[in-house]
Protein backbone atom coordinates (compact mmCIF):
# COMPACT_ATOMS: atom_id res chain seq x y z
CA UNK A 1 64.47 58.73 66.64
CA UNK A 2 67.96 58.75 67.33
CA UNK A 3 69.53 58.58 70.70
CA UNK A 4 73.13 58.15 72.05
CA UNK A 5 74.53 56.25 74.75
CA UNK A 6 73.64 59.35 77.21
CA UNK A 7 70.07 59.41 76.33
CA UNK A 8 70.02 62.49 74.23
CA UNK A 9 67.74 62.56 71.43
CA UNK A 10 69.23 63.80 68.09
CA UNK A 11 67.17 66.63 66.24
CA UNK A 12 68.51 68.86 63.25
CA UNK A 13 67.28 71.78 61.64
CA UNK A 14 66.89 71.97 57.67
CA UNK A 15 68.08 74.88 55.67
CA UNK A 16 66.22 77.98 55.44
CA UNK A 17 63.87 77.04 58.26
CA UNK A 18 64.10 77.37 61.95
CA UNK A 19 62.53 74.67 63.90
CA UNK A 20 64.69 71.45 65.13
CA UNK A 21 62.55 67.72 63.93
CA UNK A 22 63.66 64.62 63.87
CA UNK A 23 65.61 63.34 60.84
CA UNK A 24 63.75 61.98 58.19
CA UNK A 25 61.52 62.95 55.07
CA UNK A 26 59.30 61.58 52.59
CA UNK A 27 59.41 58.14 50.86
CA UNK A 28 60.41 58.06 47.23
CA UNK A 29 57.73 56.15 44.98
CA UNK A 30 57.09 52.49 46.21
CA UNK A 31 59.49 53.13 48.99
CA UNK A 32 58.45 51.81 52.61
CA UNK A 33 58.72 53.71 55.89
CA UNK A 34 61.64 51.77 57.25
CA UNK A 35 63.36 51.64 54.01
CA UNK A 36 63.20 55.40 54.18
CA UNK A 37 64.51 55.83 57.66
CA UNK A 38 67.56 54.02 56.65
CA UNK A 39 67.70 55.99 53.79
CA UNK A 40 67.21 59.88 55.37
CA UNK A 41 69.48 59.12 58.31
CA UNK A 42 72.60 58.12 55.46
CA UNK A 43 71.41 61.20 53.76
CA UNK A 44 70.82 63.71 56.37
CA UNK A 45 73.57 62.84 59.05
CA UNK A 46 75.68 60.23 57.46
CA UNK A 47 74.37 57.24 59.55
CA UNK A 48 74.55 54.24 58.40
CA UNK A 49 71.40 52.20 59.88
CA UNK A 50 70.45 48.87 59.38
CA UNK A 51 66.81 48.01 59.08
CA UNK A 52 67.02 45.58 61.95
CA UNK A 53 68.17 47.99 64.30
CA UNK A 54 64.97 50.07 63.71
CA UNK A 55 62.00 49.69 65.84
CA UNK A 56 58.56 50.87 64.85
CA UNK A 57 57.32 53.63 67.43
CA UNK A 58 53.88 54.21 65.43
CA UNK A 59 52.20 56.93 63.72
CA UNK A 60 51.50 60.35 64.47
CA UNK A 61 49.99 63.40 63.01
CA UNK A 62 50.78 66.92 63.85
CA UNK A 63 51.42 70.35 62.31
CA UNK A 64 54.22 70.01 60.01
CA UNK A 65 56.92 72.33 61.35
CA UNK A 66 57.75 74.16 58.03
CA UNK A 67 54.67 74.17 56.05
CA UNK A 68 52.17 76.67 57.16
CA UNK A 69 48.68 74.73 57.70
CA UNK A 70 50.05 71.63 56.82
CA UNK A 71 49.81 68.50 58.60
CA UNK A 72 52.12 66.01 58.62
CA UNK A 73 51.73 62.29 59.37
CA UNK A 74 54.79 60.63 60.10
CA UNK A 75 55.91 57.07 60.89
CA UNK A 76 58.51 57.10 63.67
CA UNK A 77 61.09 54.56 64.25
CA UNK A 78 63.79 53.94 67.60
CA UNK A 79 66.96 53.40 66.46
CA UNK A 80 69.34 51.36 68.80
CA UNK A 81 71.51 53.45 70.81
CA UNK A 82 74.53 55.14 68.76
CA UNK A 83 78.34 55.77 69.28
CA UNK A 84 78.89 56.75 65.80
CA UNK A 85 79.67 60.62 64.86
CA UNK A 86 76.65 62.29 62.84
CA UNK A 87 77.07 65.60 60.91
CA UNK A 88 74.97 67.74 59.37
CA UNK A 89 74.53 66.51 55.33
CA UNK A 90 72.48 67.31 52.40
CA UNK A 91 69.64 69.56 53.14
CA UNK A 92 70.44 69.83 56.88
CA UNK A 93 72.15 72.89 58.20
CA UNK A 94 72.59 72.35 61.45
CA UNK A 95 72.28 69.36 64.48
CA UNK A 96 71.62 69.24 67.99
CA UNK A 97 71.62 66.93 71.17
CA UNK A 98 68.35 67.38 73.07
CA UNK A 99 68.10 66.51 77.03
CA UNK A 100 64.39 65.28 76.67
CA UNK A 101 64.29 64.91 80.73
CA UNK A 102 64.99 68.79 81.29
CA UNK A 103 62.91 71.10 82.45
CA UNK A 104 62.57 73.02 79.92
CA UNK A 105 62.59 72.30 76.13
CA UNK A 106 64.03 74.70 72.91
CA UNK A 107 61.15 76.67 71.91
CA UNK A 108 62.27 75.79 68.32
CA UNK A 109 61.18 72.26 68.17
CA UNK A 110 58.85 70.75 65.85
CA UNK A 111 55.20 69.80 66.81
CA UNK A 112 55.93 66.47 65.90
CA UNK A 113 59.01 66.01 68.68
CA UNK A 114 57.05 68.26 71.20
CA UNK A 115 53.18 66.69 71.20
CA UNK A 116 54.18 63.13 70.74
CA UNK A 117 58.11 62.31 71.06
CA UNK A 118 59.16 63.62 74.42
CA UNK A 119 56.04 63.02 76.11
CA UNK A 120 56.76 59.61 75.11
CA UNK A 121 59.85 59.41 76.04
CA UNK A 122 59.27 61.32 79.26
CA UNK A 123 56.80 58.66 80.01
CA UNK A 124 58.78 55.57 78.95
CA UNK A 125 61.95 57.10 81.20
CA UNK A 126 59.55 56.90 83.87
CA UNK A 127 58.49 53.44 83.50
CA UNK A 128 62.20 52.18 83.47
């Protein structure tokens, strides 16, 4: 979960699919979950993340976004707040700045970012 220094939340969209997640994928063999944040974010948008600017959000499970009745579980990690530039890199065709405090969201968002991120975020906004 990557934000910038106005709040917005970064989301992309892969290629040949249609719905806007958060950047990441799957670990490679013997590869932990931070390890592989680190690792999509380089790959996917060109960031260059250090583990110790990660921070463990927990684990959530919801309908993967481009696998027909497939779940997916995913381990989501805060990043602290960005300046850099990110661009769309390797598989990903396309990224976008969400407002996760407007009133309405893209109806092209992942289950992942709509059942669990911005209601979290929402919530945690709330509490600040």
């Amino acid at each position: 979960m990557i934000r910038d220094r106005d709040g917005l939340l970064l989301t992309v969209r892969k290629r040949g699919t249609q719905r806007f997640m958060l950047p990441g994928g799957k670990p490679e063999p013997g590869e932990s979950a931070v390890r592989t944040a680190v690792r999509e974010c380089a790959e996917e948008v060109g960031l260059a993340v250090d583990e110790a600017d990660l921070y463990e959000w927990g684990r959530f499970r919801s309908a993967a976004a481009n696998e027909a009745g497939c779940d997916v579980i995913a381990t989501v990690f805060e990043c602290a707040l960005i300046e850099d530039d990110v661009s769309p890199a390797a598989e990903i065709d396309e990224v976008r700045w969400l407002n996760v405090n407007g009133c309405s969201m893209p109806d092209d968002l992942a289950p992942l970012v709509i059942e669990h991120v911005i209601p979290a975020l929402r919530l945690r906004g709330h509490d600040s």
